[in-house]
Protein backbone atom coordinates (compact mmCIF):
# COMPACT_ATOMS: atom_id res chain seq x y z
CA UNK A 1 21.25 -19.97 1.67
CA UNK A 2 19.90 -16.69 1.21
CA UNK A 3 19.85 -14.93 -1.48
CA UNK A 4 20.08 -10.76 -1.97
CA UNK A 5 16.83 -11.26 -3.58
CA UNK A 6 15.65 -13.01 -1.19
CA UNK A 7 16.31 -10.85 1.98
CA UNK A 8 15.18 -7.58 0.60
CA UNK A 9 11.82 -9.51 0.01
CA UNK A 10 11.63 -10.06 3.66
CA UNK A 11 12.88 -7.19 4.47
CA UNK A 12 9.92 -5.18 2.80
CA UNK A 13 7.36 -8.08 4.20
CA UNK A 14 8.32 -6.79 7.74
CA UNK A 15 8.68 -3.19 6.64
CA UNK A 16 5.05 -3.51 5.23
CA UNK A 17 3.47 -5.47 8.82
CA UNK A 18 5.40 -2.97 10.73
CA UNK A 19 3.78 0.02 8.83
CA UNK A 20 0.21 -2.14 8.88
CA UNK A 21 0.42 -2.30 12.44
CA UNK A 22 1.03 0.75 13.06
CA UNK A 23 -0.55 4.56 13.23
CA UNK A 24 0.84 6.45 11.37
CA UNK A 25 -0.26 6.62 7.47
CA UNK A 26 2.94 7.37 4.86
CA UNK A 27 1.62 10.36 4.63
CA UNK A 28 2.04 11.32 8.40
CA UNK A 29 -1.71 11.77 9.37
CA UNK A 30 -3.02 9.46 11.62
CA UNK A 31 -4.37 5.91 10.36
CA UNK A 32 -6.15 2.96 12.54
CA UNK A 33 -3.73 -0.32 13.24
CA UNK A 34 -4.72 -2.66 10.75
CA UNK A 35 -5.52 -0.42 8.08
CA UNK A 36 -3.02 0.82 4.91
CA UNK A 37 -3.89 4.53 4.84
CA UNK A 38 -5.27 7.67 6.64
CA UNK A 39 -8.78 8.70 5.79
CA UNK A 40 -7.70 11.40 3.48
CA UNK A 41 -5.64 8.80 1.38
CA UNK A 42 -7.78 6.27 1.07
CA UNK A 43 -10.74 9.06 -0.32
CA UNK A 44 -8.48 9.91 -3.05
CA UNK A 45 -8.00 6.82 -4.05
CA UNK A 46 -10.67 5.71 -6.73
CA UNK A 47 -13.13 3.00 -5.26
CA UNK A 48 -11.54 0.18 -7.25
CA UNK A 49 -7.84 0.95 -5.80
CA UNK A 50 -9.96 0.79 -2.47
CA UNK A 51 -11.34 -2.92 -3.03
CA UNK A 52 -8.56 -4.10 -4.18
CA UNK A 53 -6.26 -3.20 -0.71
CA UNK A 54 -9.02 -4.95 0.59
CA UNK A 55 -9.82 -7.89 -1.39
CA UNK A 56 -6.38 -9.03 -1.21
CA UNK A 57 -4.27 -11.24 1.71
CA UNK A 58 -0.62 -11.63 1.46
CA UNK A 59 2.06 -10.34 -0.93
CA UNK A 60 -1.04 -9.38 -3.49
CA UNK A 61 -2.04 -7.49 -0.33
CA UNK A 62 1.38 -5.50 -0.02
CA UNK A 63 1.92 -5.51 -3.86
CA UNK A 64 -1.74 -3.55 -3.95
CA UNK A 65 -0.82 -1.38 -1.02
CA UNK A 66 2.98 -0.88 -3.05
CA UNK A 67 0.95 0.19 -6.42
CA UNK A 68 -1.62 2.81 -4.21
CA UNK A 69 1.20 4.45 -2.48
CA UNK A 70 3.16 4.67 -5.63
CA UNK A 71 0.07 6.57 -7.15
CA UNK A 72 -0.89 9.08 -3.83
CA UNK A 73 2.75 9.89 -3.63
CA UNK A 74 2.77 10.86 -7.50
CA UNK A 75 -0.13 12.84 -7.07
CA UNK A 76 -1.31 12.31 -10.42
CA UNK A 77 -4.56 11.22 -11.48
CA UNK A 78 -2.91 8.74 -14.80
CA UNK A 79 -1.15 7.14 -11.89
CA UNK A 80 -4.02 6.71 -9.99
CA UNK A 81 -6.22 5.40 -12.46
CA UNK A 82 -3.25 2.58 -13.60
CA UNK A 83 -3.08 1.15 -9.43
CA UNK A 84 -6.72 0.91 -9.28
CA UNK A 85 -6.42 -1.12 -12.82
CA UNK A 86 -3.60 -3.15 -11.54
CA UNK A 87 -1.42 -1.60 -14.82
C-alpha cells in the first residue's frame, strides 16, 4: 500500500521527466528536450551548480535540478552559491 509519502514522490518523479522532456524551461524561454534549463538559466548558474545537474542520474539528478531552481527563482546570489555547494 501506498503511502501519502510515497505518491507525492512519484508524483514529482513524473512532474520532473515531464518537464525534462520537454521545451519549455521554468522560466518560460525555450530549453532543448533533455536538458533542465534555458540558456539564460543555466549561465547564471555558477559552474559548479552546472556540473552537478550534470554529474548526477536519478533522484540526485532531480534533487540537483530541485536545489538550482530553488536558487534562479530566488534570484539571490547566497542562494545560488548554497545549490552549487549542495548546502
Amino acid at each position: 500500500m501506498k503511502t501519502n509519502a510515497m505518491e507525492a514522490e512519484e508524483n514529482a518523479r513524473r512532474g520532473f521527466q515531464t518537464h525534462l522532456n520537454g521545451d519549455r524551461c521554468h522560466c518560460g524561454g525555450y530549453k532543448w528536450p533533455g536538458f533542465c534549463f534555458c540558456l539564460s538559466c543555466l549561465e547564471r548558474l555558477p559552474a559548479r551548480a552546472r556540473r552537478m545537474l550534470y554529474g548526477k542520474g536519478g533522484d540526485a539528478y532531480r534533487l540537483a535540478y530541485d536545489a538550482a531552481r530553488q536558487a534562479l527563482t530566488q534570484c539571490e546570489p547566497t542562494a545560488i552559491k548554497e545549490a552549487a555547494h549542495g548546502a
